[in-house]
PDB file of N, CA and C in Angstrom:
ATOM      1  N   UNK A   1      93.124  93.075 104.207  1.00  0.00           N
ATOM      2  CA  UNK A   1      92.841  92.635 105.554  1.00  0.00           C
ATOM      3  C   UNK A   1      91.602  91.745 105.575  1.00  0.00           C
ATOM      4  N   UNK A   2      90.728  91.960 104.534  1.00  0.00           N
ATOM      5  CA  UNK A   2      89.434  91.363 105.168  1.00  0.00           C
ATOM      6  C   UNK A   2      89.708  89.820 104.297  1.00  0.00           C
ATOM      7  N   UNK A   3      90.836  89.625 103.197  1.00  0.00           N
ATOM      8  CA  UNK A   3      90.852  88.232 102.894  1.00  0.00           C
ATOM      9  C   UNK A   3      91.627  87.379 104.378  1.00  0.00           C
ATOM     10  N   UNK A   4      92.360  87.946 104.812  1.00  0.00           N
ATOM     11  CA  UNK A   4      93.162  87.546 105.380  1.00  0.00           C
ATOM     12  C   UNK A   4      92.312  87.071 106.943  1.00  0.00           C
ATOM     13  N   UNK A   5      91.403  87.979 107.456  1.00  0.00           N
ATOM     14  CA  UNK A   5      90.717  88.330 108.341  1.00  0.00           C
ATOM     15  C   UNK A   5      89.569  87.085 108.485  1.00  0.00           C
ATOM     16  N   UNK A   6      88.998  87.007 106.984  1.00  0.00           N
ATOM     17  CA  UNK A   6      87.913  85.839 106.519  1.00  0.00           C
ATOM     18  C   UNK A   6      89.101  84.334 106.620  1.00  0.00           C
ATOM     19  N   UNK A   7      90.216  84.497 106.409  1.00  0.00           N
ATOM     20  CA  UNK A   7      91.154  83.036 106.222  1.00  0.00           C
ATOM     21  C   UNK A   7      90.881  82.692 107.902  1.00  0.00           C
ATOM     22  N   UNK A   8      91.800  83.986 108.307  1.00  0.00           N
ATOM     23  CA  UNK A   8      91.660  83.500 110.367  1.00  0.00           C
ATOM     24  C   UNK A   8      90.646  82.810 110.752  1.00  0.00           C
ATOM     25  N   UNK A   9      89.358  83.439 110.751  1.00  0.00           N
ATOM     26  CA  UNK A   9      87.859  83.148 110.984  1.00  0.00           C
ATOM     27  C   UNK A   9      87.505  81.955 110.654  1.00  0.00           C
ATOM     28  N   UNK A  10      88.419  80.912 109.354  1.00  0.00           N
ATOM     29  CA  UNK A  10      88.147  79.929 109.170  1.00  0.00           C
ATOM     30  C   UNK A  10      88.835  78.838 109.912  1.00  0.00           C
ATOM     31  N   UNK A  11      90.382  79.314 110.049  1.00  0.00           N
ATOM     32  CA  UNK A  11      91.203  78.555 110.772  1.00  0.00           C
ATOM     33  C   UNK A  11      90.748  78.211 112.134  1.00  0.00           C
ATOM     34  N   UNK A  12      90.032  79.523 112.968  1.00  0.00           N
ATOM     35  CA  UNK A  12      89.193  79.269 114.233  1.00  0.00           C
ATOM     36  C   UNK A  12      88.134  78.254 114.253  1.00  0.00           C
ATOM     37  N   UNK A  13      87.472  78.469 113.023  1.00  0.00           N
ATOM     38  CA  UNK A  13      86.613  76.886 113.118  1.00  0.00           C
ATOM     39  C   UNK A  13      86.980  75.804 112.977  1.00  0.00           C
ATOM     40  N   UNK A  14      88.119  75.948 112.111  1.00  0.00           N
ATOM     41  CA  UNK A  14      88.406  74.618 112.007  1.00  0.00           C
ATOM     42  C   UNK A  14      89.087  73.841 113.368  1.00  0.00           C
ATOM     43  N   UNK A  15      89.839  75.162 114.453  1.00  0.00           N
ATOM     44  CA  UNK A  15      90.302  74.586 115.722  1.00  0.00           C
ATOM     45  C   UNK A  15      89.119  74.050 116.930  1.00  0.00           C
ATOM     46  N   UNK A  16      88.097  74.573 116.180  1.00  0.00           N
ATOM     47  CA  UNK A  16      86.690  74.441 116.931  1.00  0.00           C
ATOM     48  C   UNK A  16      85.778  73.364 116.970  1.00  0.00           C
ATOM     49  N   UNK A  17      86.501  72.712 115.588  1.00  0.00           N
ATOM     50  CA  UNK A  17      85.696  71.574 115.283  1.00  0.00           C
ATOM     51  C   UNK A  17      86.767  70.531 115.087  1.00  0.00           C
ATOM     52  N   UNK A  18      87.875  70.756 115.950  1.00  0.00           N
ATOM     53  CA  UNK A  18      88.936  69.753 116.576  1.00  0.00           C
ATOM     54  C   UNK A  18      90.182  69.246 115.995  1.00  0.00           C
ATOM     55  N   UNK A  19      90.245  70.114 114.419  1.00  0.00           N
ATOM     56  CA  UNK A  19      91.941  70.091 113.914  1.00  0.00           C
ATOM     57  C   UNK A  19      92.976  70.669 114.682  1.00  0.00           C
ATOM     58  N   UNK A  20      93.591  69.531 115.149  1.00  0.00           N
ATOM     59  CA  UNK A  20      94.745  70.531 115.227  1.00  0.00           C
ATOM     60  C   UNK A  20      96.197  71.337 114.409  1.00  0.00           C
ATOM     61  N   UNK A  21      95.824  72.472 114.851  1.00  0.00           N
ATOM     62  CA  UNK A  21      96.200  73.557 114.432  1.00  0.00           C
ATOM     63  C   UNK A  21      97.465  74.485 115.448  1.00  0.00           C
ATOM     64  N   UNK A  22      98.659  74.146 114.487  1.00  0.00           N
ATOM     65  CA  UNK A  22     100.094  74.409 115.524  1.00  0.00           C
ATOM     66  C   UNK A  22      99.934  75.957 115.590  1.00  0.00           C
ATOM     67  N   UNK A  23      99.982  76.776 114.676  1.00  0.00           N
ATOM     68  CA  UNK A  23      99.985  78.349 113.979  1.00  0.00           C
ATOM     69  C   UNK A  23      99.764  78.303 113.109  1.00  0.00           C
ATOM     70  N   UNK A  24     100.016  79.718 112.636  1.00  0.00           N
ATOM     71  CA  UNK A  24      99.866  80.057 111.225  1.00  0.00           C
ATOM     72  C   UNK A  24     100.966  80.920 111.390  1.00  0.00           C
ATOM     73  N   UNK A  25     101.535  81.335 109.945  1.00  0.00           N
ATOM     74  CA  UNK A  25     102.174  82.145 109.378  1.00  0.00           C
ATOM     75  C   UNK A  25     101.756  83.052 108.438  1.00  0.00           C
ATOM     76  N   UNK A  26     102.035  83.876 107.868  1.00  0.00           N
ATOM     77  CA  UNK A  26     101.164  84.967 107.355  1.00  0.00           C
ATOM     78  C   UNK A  26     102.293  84.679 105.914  1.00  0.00           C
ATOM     79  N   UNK A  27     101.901  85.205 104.360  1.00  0.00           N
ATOM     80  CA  UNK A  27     103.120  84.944 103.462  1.00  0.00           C
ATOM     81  C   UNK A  27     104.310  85.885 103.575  1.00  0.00           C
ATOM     82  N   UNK A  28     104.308  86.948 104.257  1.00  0.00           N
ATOM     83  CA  UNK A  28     105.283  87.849 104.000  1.00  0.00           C
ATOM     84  C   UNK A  28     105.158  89.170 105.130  1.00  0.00           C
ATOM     85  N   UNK A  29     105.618  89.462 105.733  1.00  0.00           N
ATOM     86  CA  UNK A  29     105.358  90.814 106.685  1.00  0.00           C
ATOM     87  C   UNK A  29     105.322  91.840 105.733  1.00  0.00           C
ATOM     88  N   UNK A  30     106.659  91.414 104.708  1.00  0.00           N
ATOM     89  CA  UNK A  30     106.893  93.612 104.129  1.00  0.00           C
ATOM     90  C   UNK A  30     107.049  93.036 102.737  1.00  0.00           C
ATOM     91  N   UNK A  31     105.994  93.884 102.012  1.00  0.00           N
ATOM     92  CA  UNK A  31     105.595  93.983 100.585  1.00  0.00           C
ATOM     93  C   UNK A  31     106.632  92.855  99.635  1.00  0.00           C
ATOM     94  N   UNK A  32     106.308  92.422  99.196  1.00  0.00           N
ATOM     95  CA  UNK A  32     107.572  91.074  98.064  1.00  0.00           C
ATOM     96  C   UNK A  32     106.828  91.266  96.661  1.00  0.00           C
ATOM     97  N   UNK A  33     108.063  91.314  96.341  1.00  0.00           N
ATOM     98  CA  UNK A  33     107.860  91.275  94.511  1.00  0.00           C
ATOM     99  C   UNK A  33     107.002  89.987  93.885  1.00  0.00           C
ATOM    100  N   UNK A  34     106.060  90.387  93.356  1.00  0.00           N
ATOM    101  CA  UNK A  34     105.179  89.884  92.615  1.00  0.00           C
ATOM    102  C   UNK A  34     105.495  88.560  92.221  1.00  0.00           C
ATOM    103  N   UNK A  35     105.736  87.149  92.280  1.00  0.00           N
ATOM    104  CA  UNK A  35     106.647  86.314  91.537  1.00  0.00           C
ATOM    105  C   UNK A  35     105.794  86.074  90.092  1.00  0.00           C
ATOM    106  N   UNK A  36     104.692  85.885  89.961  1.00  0.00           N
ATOM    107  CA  UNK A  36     103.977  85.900  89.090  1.00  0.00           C
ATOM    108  C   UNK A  36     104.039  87.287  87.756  1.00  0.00           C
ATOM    109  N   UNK A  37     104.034  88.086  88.282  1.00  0.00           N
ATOM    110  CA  UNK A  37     104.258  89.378  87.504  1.00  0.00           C
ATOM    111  C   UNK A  37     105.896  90.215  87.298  1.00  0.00           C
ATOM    112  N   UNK A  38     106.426  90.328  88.602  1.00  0.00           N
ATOM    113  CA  UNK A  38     107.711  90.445  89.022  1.00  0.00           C
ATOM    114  C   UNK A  38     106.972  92.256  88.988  1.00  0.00           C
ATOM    115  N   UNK A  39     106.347  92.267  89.663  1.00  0.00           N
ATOM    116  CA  UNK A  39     105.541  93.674  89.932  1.00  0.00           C
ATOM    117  C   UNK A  39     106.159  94.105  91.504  1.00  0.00           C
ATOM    118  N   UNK A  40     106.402  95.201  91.709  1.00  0.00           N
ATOM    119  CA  UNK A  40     106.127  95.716  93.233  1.00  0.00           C
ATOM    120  C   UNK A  40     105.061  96.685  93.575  1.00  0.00           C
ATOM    121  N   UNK A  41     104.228  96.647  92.380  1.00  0.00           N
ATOM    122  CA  UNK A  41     102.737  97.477  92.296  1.00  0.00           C
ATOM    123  C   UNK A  41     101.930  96.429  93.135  1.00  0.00           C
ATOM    124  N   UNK A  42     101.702  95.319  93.478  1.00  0.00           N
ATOM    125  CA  UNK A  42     101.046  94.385  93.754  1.00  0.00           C
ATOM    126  C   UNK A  42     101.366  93.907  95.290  1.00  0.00           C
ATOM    127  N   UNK A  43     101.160  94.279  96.270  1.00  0.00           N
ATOM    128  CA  UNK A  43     101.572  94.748  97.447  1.00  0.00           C
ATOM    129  C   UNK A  43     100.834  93.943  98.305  1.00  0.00           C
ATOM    130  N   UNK A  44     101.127  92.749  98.999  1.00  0.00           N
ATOM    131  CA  UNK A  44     100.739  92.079  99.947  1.00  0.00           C
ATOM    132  C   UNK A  44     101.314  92.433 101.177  1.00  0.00           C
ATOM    133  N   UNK A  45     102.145  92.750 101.604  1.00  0.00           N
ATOM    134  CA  UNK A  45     102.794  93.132 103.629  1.00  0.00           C
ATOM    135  C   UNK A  45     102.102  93.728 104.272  1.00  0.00           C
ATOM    136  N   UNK A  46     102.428  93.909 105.295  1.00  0.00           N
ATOM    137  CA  UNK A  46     101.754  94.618 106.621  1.00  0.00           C
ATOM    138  C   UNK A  46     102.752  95.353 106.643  1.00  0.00           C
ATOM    139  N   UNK A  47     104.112  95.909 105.910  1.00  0.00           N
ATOM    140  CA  UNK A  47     105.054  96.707 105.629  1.00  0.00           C
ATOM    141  C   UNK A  47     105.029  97.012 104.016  1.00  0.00           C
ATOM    142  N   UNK A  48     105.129  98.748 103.854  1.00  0.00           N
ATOM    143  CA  UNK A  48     104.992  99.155 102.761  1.00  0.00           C
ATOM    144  C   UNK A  48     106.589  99.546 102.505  1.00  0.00           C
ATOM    145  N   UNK A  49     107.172  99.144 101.621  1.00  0.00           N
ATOM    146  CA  UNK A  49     108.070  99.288 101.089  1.00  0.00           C
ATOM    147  C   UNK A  49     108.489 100.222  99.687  1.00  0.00           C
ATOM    148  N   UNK A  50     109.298 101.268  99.782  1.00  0.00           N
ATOM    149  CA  UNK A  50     109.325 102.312  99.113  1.00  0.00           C
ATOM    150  C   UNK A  50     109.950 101.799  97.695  1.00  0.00           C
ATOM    151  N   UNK A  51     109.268 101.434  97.477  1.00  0.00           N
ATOM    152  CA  UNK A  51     110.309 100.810  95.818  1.00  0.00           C
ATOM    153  C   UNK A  51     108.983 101.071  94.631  1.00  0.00           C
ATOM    154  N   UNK A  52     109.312 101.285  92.886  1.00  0.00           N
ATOM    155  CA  UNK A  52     108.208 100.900  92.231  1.00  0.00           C
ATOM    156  C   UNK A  52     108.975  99.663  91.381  1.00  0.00           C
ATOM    157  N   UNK A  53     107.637  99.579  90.337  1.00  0.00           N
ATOM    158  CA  UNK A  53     108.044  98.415  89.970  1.00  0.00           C
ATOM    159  C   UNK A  53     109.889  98.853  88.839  1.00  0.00           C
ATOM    160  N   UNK A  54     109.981  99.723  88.942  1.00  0.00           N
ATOM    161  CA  UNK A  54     111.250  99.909  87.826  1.00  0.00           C
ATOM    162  C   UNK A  54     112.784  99.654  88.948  1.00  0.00           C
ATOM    163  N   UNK A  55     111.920  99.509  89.875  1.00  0.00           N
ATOM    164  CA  UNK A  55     113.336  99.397  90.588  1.00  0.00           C
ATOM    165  C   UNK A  55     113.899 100.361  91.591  1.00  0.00           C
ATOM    166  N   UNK A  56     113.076 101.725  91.274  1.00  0.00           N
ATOM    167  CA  UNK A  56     113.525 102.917  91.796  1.00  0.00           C
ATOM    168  C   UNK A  56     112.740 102.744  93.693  1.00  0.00           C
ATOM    169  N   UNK A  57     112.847 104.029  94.242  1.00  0.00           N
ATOM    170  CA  UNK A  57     112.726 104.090  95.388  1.00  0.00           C
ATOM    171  C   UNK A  57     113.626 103.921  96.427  1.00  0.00           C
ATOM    172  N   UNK A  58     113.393 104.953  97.786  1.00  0.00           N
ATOM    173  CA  UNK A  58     114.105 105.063  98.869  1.00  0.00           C
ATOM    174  C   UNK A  58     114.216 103.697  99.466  1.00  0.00           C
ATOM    175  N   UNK A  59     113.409 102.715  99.755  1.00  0.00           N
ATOM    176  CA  UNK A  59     113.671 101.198 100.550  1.00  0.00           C
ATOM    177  C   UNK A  59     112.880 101.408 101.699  1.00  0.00           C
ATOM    178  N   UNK A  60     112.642 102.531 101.998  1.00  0.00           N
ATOM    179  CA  UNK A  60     112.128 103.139 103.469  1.00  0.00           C
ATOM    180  C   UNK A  60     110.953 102.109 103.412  1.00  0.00           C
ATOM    181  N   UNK A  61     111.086 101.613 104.593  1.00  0.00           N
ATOM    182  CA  UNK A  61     109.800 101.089 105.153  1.00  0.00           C
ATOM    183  C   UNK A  61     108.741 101.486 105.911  1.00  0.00           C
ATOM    184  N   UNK A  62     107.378 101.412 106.283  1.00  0.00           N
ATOM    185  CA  UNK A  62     106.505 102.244 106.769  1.00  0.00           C
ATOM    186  C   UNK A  62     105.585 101.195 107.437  1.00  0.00           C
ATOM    187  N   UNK A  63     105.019 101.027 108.526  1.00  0.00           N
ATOM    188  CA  UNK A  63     103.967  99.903 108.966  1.00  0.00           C
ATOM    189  C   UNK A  63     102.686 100.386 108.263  1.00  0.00           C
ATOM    190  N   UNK A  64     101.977  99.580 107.293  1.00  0.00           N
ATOM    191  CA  UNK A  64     100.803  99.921 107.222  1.00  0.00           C
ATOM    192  C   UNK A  64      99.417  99.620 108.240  1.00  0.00           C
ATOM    193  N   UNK A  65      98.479  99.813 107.955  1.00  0.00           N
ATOM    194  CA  UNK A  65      97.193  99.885 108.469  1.00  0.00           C
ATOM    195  C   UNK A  65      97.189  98.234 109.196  1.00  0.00           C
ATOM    196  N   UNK A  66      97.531  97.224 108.360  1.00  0.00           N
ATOM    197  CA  UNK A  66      97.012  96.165 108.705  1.00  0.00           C
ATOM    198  C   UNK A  66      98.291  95.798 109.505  1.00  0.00           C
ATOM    199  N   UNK A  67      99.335  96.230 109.682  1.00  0.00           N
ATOM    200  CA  UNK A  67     100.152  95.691 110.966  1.00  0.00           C
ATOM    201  C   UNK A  67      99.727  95.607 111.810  1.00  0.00           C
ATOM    202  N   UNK A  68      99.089  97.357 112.198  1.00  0.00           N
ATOM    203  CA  UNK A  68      98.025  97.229 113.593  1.00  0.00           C
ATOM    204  C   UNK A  68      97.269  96.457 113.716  1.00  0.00           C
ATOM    205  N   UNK A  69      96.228  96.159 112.871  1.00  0.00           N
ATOM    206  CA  UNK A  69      95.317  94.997 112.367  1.00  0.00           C
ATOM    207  C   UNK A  69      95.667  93.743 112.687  1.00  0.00           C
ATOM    208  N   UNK A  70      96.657  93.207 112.565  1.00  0.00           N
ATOM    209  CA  UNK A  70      97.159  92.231 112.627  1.00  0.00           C
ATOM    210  C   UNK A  70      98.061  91.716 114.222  1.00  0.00           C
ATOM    211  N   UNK A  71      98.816  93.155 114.327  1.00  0.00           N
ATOM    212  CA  UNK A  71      99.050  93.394 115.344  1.00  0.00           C
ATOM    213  C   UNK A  71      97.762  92.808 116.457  1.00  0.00           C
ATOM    214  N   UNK A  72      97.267  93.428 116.392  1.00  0.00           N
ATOM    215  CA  UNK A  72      95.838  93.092 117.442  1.00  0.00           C
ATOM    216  C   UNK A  72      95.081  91.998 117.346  1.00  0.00           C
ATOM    217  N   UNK A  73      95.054  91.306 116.331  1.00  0.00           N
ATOM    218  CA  UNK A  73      94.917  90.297 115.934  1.00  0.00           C
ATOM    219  C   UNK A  73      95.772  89.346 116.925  1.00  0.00           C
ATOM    220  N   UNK A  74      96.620  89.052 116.756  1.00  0.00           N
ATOM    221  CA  UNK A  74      98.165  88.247 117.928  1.00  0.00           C
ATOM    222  C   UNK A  74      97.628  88.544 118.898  1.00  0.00           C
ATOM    223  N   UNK A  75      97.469  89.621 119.832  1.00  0.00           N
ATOM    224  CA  UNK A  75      97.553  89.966 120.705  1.00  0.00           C
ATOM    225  C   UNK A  75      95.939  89.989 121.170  1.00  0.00           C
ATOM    226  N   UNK A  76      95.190  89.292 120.596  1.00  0.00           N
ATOM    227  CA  UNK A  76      93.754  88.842 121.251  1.00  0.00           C
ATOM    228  C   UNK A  76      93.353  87.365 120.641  1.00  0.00           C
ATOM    229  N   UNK A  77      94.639  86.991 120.253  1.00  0.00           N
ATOM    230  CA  UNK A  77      94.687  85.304 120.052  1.00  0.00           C
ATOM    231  C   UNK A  77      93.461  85.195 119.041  1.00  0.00           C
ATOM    232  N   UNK A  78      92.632  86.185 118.311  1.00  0.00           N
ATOM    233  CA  UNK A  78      91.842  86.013 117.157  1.00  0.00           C
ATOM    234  C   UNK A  78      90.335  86.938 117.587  1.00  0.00           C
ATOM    235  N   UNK A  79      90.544  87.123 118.975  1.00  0.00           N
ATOM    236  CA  UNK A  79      88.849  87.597 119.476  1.00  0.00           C
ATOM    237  C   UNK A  79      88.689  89.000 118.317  1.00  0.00           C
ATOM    238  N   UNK A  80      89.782  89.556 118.018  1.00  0.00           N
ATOM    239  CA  UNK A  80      89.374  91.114 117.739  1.00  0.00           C
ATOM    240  C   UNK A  80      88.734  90.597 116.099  1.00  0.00           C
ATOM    241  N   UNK A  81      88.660  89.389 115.549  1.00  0.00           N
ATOM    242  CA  UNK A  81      88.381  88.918 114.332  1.00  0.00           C
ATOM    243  C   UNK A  81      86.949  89.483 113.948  1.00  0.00           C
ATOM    244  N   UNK A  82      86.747  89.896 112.562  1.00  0.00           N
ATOM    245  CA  UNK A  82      85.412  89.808 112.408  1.00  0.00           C
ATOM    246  C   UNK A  82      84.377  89.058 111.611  1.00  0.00           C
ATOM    247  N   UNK A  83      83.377  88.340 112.215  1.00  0.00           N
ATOM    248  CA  UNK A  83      83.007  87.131 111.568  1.00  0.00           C
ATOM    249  C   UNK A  83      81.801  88.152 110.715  1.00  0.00           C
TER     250      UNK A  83
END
């Protein structure tokens, strides 16, 4: 959260100091296989996904911490950010 958190914080300046700036997109909502490693130990989403790296696991999905995070994030257009 806090790389992601420090990226926002930058994008705000940069809308501040007059780029325009359509959105953003985030890389992935729910956890994606590593392309570099082909790992599912290596876990970027705001959805935790029940798998390991061998393949095994239920699939079950779970919102992690930073959905909310993020969640709230959207929904205060960036104020809840921390600089």
């Amino acid at each position: 959260m806090a790389y992601l958190n420090d990226h926002l914080v930058q994008v705000n300046e940069a809308i501040a100091d007059g780029v325009d700036i359509m959105g953003y997109t985030s890389w992935g909502p729910i956890d994606l296989v590593s392309a570099s490693h082909s790992q599912m130990s290596k876990r970027y989403g705001f959805i935790y996904v029940d798998r390991d790296d061998n393949g095994e696991g239920s699939l079950t999905r779970t919102r992690k911490k930073s959905f909310g995070w993020y969640a709230e994030v959207i929904k205060t257009r960036g104020l809840s950010l921390k600089k």
